[in-house]
Protein backbone atom coordinates (compact mmCIF):
# COMPACT_ATOMS: atom_id res chain seq x y z
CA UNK A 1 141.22 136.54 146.21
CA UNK A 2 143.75 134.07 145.58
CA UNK A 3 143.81 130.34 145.38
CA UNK A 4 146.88 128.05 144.73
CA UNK A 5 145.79 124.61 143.26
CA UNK A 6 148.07 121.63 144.45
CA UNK A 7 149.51 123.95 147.35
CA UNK A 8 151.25 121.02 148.73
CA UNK A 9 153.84 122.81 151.35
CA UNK A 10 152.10 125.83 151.08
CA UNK A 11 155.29 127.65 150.44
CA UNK A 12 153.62 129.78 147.55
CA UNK A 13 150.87 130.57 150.09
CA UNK A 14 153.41 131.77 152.89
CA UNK A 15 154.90 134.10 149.86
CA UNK A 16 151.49 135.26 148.95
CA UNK A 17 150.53 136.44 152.19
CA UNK A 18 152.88 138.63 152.48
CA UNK A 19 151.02 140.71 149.23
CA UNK A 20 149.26 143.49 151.04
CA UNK A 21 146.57 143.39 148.21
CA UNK A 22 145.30 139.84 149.04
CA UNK A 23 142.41 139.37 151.18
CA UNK A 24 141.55 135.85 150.53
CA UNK A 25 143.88 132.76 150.24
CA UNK A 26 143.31 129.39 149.91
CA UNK A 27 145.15 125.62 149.16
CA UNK A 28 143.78 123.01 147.94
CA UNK A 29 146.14 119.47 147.39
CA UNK A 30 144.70 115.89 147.36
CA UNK A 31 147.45 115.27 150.13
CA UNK A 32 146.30 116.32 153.47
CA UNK A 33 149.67 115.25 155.15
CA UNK A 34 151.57 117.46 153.05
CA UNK A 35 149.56 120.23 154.00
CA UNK A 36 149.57 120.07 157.43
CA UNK A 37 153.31 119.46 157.76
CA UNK A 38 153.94 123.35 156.84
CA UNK A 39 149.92 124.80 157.33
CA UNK A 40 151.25 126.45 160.83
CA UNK A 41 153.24 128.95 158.86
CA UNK A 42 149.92 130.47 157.47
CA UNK A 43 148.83 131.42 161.19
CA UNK A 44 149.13 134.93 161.99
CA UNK A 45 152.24 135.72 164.40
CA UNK A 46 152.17 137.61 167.71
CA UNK A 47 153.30 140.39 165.42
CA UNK A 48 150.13 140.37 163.78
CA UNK A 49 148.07 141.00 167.01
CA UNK A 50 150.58 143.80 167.89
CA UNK A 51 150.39 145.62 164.63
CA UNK A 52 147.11 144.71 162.70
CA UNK A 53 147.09 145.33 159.13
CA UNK A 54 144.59 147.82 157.46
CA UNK A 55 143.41 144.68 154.92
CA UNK A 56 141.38 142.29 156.43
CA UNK A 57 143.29 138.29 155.30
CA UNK A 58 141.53 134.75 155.29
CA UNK A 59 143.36 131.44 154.91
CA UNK A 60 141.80 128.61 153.93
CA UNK A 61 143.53 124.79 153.27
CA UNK A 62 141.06 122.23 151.73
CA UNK A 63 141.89 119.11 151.18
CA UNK A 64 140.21 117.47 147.99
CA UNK A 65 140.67 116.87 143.99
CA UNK A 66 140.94 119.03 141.05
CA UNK A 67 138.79 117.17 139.46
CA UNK A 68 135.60 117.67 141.74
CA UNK A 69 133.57 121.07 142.03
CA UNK A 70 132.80 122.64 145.49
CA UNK A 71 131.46 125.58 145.92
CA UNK A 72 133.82 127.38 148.33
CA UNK A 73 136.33 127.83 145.38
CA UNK A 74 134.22 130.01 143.72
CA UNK A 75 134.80 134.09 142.84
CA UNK A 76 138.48 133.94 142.73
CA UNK A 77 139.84 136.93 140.97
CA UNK A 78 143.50 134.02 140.39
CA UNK A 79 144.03 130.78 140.36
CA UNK A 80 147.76 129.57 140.17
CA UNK A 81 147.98 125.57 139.40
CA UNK A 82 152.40 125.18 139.63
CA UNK A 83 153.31 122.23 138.69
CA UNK A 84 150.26 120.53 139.28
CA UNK A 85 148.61 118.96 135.90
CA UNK A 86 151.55 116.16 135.34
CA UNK A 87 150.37 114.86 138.34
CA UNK A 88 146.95 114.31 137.38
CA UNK A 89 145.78 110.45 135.88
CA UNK A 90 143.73 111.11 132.68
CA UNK A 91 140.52 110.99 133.94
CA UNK A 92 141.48 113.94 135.64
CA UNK A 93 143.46 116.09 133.36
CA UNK A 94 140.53 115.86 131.40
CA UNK A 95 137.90 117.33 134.23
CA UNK A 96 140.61 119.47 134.92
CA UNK A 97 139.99 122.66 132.22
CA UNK A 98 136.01 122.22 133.35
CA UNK A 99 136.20 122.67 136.60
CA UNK A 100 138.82 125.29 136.57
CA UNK A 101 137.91 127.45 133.52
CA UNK A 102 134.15 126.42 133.59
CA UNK A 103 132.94 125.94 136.91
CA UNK A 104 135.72 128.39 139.21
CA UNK A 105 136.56 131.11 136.02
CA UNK A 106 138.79 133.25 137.57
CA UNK A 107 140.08 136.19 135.65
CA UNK A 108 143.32 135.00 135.80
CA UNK A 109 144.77 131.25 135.47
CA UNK A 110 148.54 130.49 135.61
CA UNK A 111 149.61 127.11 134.67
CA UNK A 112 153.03 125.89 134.87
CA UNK A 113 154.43 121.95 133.86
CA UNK A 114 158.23 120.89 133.05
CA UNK A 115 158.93 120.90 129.22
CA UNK A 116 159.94 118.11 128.39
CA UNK A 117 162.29 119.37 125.59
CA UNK A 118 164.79 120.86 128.53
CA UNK A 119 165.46 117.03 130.37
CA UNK A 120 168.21 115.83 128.61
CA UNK A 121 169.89 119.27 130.33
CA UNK A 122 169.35 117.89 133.74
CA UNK A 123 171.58 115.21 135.09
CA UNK A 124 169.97 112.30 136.34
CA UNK A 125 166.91 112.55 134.34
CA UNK A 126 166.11 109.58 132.42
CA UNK A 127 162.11 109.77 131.93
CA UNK A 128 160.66 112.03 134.19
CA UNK A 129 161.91 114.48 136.52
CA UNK A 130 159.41 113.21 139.49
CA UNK A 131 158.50 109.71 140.05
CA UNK A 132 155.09 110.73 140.42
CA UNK A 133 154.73 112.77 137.16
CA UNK A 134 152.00 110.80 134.93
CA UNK A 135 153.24 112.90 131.75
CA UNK A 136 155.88 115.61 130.57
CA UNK A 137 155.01 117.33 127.58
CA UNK A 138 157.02 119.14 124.95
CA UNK A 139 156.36 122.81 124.17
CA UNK A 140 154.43 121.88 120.93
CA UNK A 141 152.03 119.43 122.99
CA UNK A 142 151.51 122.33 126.41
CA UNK A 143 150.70 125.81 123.98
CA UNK A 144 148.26 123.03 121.98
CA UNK A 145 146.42 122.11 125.07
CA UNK A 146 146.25 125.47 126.07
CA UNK A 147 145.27 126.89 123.10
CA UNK A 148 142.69 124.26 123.01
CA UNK A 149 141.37 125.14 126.61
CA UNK A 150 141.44 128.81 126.58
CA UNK A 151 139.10 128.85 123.11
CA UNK A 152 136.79 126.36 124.76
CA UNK A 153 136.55 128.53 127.79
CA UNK A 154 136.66 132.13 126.35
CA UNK A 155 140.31 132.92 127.66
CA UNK A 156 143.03 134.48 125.91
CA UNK A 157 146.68 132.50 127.14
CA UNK A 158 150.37 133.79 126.85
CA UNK A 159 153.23 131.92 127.33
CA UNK A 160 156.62 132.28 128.86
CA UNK A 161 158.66 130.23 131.40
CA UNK A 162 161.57 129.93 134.40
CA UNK A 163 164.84 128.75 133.74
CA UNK A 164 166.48 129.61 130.27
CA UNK A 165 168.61 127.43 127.94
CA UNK A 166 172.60 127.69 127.50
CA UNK A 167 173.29 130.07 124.78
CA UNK A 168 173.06 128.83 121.26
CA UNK A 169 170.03 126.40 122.50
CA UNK A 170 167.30 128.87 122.49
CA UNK A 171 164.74 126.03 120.86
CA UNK A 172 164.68 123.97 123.83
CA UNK A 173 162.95 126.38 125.54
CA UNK A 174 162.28 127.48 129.58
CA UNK A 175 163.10 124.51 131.87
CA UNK A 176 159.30 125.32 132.89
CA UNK A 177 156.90 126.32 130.71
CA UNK A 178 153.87 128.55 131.67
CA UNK A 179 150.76 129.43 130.28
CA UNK A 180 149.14 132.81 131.61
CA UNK A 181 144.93 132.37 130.76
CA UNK A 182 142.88 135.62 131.17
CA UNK A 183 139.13 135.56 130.88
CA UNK A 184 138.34 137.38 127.51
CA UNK A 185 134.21 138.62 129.03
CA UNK A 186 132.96 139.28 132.36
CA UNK A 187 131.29 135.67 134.40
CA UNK A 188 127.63 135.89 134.55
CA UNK A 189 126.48 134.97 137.59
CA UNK A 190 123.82 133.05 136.81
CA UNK A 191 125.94 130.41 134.78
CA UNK A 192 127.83 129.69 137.90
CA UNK A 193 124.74 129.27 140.18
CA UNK A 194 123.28 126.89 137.39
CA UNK A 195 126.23 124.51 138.24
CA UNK A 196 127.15 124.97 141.73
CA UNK A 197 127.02 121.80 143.67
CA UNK A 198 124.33 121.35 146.36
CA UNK A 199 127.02 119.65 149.04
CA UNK A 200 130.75 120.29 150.00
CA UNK A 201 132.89 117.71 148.58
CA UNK A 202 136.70 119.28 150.14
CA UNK A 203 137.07 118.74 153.87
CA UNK A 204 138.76 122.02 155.60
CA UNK A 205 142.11 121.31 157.34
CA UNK A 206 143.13 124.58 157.95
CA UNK A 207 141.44 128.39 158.31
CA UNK A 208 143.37 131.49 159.69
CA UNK A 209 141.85 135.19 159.92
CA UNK A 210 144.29 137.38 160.49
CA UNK A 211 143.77 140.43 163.05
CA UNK A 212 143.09 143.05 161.03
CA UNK A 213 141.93 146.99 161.22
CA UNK A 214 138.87 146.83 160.13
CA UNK A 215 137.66 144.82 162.91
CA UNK A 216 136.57 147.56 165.52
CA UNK A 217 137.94 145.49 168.62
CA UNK A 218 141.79 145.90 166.66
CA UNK A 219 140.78 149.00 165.54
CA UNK A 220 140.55 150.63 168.90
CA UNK A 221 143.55 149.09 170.44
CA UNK A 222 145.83 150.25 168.10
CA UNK A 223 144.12 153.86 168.56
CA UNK A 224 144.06 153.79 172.29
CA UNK A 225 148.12 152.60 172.14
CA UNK A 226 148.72 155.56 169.15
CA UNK A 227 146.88 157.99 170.95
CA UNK A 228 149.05 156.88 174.35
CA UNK A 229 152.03 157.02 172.50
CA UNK A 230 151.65 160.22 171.12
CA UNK A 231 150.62 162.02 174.32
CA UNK A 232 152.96 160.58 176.46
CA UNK A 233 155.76 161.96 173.37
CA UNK A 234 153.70 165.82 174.01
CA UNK A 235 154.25 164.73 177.55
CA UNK A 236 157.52 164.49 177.76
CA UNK A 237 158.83 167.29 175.14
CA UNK A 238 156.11 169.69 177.28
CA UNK A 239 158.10 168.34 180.52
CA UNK A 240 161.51 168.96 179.56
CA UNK A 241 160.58 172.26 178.43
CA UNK A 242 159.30 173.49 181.77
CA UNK A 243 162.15 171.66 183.37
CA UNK A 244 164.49 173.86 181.25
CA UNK A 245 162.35 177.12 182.02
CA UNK A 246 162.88 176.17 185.86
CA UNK A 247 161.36 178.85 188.29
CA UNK A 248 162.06 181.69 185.88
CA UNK A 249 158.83 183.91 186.04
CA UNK A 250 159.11 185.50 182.76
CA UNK A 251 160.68 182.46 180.85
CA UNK A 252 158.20 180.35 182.25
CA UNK A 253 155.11 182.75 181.17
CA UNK A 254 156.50 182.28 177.56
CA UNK A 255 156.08 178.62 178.00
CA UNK A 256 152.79 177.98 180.04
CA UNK A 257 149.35 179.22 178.89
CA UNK A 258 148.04 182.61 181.22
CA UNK A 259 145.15 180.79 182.97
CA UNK A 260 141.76 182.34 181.62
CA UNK A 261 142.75 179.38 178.74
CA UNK A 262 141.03 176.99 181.61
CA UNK A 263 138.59 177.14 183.87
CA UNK A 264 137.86 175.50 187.27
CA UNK A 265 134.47 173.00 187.56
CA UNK A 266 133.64 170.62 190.93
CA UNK A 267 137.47 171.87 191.62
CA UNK A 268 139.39 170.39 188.84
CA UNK A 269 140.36 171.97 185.82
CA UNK A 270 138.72 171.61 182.82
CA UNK A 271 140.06 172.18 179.12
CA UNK A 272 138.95 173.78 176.67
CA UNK A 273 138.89 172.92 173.32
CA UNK A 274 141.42 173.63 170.83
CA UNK A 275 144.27 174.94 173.76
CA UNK A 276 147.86 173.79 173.51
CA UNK A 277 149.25 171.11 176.37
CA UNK A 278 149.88 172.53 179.66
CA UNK A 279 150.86 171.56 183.45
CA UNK A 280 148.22 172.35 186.16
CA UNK A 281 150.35 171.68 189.40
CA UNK A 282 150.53 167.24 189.20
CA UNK A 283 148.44 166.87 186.06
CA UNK A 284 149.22 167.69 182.74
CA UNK A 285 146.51 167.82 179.87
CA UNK A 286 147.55 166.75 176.21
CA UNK A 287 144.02 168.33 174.11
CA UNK A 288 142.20 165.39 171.76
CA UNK A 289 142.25 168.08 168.89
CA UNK A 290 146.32 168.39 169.26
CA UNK A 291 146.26 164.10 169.04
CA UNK A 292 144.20 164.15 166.11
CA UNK A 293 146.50 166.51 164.31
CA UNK A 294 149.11 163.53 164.48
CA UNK A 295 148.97 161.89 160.89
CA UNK A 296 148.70 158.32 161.97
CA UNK A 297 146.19 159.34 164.85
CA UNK A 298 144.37 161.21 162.02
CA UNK A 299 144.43 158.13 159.46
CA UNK A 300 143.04 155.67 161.51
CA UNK A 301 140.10 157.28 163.04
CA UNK A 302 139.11 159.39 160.02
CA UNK A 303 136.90 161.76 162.55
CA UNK A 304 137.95 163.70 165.22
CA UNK A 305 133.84 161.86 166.88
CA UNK A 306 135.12 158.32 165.80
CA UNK A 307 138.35 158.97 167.79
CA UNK A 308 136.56 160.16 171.14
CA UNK A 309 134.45 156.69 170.31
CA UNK A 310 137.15 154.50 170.63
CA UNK A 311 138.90 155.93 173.41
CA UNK A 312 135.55 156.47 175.86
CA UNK A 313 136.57 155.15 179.03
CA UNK A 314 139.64 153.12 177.98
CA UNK A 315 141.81 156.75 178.68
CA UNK A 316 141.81 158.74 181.28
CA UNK A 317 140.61 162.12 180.20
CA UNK A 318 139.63 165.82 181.74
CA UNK A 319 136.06 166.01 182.79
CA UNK A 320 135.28 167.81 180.07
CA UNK A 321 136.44 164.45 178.10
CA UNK A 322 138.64 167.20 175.79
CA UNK A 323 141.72 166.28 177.08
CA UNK A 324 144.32 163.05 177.72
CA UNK A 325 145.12 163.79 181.57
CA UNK A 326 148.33 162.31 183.26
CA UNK A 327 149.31 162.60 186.81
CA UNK A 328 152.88 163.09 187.58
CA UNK A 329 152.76 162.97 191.23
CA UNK A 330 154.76 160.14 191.36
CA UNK A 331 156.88 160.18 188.57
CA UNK A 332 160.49 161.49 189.57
């Protein structure tokens, strides 16, 4: 679970997604406008629906302050605040470390700012690099607040950066500076319920769940479609083969089952279990067991009873229900 602090386009968001170990993202910026400019690239695309992931994905957008608590930012395993705390006032830089470290304590906390030491490097720059920056601070005055905030919080913090210096000035430093916090001891739980606010303060602007495999009605449409797939592939290979033996008696005995491997019932044939593919006149029966041999079959059904589950009475089967059936009277 992942959640990006002053998300403003959401571009880091959009990258994240893409990281098949997330399950949970969410933005939060104190510009809704921003937000919502970009917020439709976080929806899941018809892509999506066609091939569902095996991880389940939520994204969230809230629109609110770093400086104020809610509850639905808790029990996220990172929290990434990029270039966010030079554009807090002072009132809120200083709620800031609380109600990240304190209140949300992730296990992980990355917090990047410009350094202030690399802006005579950048053309144009005269004070800040953003008109809306409140502050820049030099390497010495970033590793001391963080320093300061990880041993008030019980965090350990690294440093490193983006963007290095021309050769020969190392001591400037990174164009950006970051600070990487990880939680020294496990969160209690209880020291997080003991402050959780009663009421919502961050209205929702956005929420996408993304189709996903372990939701049974995904699940069994990407079976039923594997399962099609794959017997219409035995189909065809079991088709060309008899077209190849032709009318040849003994060539075609090599091919086709002798027929004690079925049996007749009401007048139809029924398979048995565990018999290869074969060709009864129009029909042709591709055995369940032979489909769940197929890895991907295999992998997302797990059981050879969840697979006849999924597919009971969305495929036409044998009456025995052993078999995929096809009819080829029509087909040329």
């Amino acid at each position: 679970q992942v959640a990006d602090l002053g998300c403003a386009d959401c571009s880091l968001l959009w990258m994240l997604k893409f990281c098949s170990c997330i399950e949970v993202l969410a933005g939060l910026d104190i510009c809704a406008s921003v937000m919502k400019e970009k917020m439709h690239t976080l929806s899941p695309l018809p892509v999506d629906y066609l091939q569902p992931s095996e991880r389940s994905l939520t994204v969230t957008l809230h629109h609110g302050s770093v400086a104020h608590k809610d509850p639905c930012m808790l029990g996220f395993d990172l929290v990434t605040c990029i270039e966010l705390i030079e554009h807090l006032e002072e009132s809120e830089l200083e709620k800031f470390p609380e109600v990240v470290f304190g209140f949300m304590a992730p296990s992980i906390v990355v917090v990047s700012t410009p350094n202030s030491e690399f802006n005579p490097l950048l053309p144009g720059v005269i004070v800040y690099r953003h008109p809306d920056h409140k502050f820049e601070w030099s390497q010495a005055q970033f590793q001391s607040w963080a320093l300061e905030t990880a041993r008030c919080y019980n965090y350990s913090v690294e440093f490193t950066g983006v963007g290095h210096p021309p050769t020969g000035m190392e001591k400037v430093g990174f164009c950006t500076q970051i600070g990487v916090f990880v939680r020294k001891y496990p969160q209690t739980g209880e020291s997080v319920q003991s402050e959780k606010p009663t009421e919502a303060v961050y209205k929702t602007v956005f929420k996408a769940v993304y189709p996903s495999l372990k939701d049974e009605k995904y699940l069994q449409n990407a079976v039923i479609s594997e399962v099609m797939f794959t017997a219409q592939m035995i189909k065809h290979r079991l088709m060309s083969k008899r077209k190849e033996y032709g009318d040849n008696p003994e060539r075609k005995s090599k091919f086709q089952p002798p027929m004690d491997c079925f049996s007749d019932y009401l007048g139809k044939v029924v398979v048995e279990k565990n018999m290869e593919p074969f060709v009864s006149g129009n029909e042709v029966y591709i055995p369940l067991t032979t489909i769940f041999s197929f890895p991907k079959v295999n992998r997302l059904c797990g059981t050879f009873e969840k697979l006849c589950k999924l597919i009971a009475g969305k495929v036409t089967l044998s009456s025995d229900g052993s078999a995929v059936m096809f009819n080829t009277e029509h087909e040329d």
